[in-house]
Protein backbone atom coordinates (compact mmCIF):
# COMPACT_ATOMS: atom_id res chain seq x y z
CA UNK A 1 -2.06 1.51 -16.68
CA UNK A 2 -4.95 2.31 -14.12
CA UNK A 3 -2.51 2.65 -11.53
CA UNK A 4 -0.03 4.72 -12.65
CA UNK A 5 -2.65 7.48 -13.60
CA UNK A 6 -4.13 7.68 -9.74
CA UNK A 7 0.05 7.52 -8.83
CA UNK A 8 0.26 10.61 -11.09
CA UNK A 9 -3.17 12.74 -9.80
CA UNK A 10 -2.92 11.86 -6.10
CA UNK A 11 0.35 11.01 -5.25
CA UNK A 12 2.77 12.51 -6.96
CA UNK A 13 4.67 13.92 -4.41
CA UNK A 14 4.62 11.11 -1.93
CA UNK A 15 7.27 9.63 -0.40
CA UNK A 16 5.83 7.20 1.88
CA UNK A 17 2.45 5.31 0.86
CA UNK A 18 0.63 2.85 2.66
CA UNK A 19 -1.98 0.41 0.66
CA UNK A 20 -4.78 -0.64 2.68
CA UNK A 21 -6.72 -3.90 1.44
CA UNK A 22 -3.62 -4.79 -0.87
CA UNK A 23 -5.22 -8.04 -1.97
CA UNK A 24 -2.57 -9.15 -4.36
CA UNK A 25 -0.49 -5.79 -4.50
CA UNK A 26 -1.50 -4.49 -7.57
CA UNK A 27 -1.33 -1.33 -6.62
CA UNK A 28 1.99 -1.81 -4.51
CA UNK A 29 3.99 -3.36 -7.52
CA UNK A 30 3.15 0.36 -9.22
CA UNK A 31 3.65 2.49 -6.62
CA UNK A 32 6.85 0.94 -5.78
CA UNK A 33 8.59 2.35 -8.16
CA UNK A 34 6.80 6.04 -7.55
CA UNK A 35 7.65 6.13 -3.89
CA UNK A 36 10.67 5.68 -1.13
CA UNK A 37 8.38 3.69 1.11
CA UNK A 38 5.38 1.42 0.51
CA UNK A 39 3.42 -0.96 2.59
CA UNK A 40 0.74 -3.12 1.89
CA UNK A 41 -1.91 -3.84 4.51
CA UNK A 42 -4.86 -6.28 4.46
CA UNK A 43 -6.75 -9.14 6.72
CA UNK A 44 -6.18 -11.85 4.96
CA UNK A 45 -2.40 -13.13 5.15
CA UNK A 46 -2.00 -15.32 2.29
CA UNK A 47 -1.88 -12.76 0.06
CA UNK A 48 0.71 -11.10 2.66
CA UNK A 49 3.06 -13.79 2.54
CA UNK A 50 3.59 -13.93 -0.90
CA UNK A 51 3.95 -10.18 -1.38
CA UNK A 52 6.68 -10.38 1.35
CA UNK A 53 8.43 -12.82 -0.64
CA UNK A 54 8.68 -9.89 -3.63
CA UNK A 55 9.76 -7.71 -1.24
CA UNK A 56 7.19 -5.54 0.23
CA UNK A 57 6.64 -4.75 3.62
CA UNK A 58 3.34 -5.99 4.52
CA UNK A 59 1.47 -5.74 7.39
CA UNK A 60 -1.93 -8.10 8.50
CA UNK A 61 -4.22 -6.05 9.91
CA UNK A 62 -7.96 -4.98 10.46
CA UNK A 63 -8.68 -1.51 8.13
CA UNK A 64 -10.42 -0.06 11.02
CA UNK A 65 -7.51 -0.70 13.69
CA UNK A 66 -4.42 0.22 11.68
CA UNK A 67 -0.78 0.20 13.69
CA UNK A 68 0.63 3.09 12.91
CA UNK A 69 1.03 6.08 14.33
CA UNK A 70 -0.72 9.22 12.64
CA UNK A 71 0.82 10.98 10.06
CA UNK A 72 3.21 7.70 9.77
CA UNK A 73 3.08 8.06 5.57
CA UNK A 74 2.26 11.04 2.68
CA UNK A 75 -0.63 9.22 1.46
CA UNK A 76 -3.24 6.64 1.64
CA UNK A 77 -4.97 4.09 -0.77
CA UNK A 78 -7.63 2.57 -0.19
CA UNK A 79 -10.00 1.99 -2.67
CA UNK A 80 -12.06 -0.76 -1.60
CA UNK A 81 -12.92 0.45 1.52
């Protein structure tokens, strides 16, 4: 799978990985399974709501005004952006 290749080249050794512009979690159902701590982020909440109820932590937020506090995770995706 796509995902599990960019998993394996860029974040490896991640432990904490934040998904900005989820969408529908693709990405996030990988990477859960690669790293302690995943989040999804995006602007649109319906998405959100349903990757909640799978278990992520998800976040609704603007890409350019994200709530965290620097260095909060090990890596970043965020391909759409």
């Amino acid at each position: 799978m796509f995902y599990n290749k960019i998993i394996s080249m860029y974040f490896a050794y991640c432990n904490s990985l934040v998904d900005i512009g989820c969408g529908r979690g693709d990405f996030l159902f990988v990477a859960r399974n690669k790293a302690k701590i995943v989040i999804g982020c995006d602007i649109d909440v319906k998405p959100l709501i349903v990757l909640h109820l799978y278990g992520f932590d998800v976040v609704q937020c603007d890409a350019s005004y994200l709530p965290f506090k620097d260095d909060s995770f090990d890596g970043a995706f965020f391909p759409t952006l």
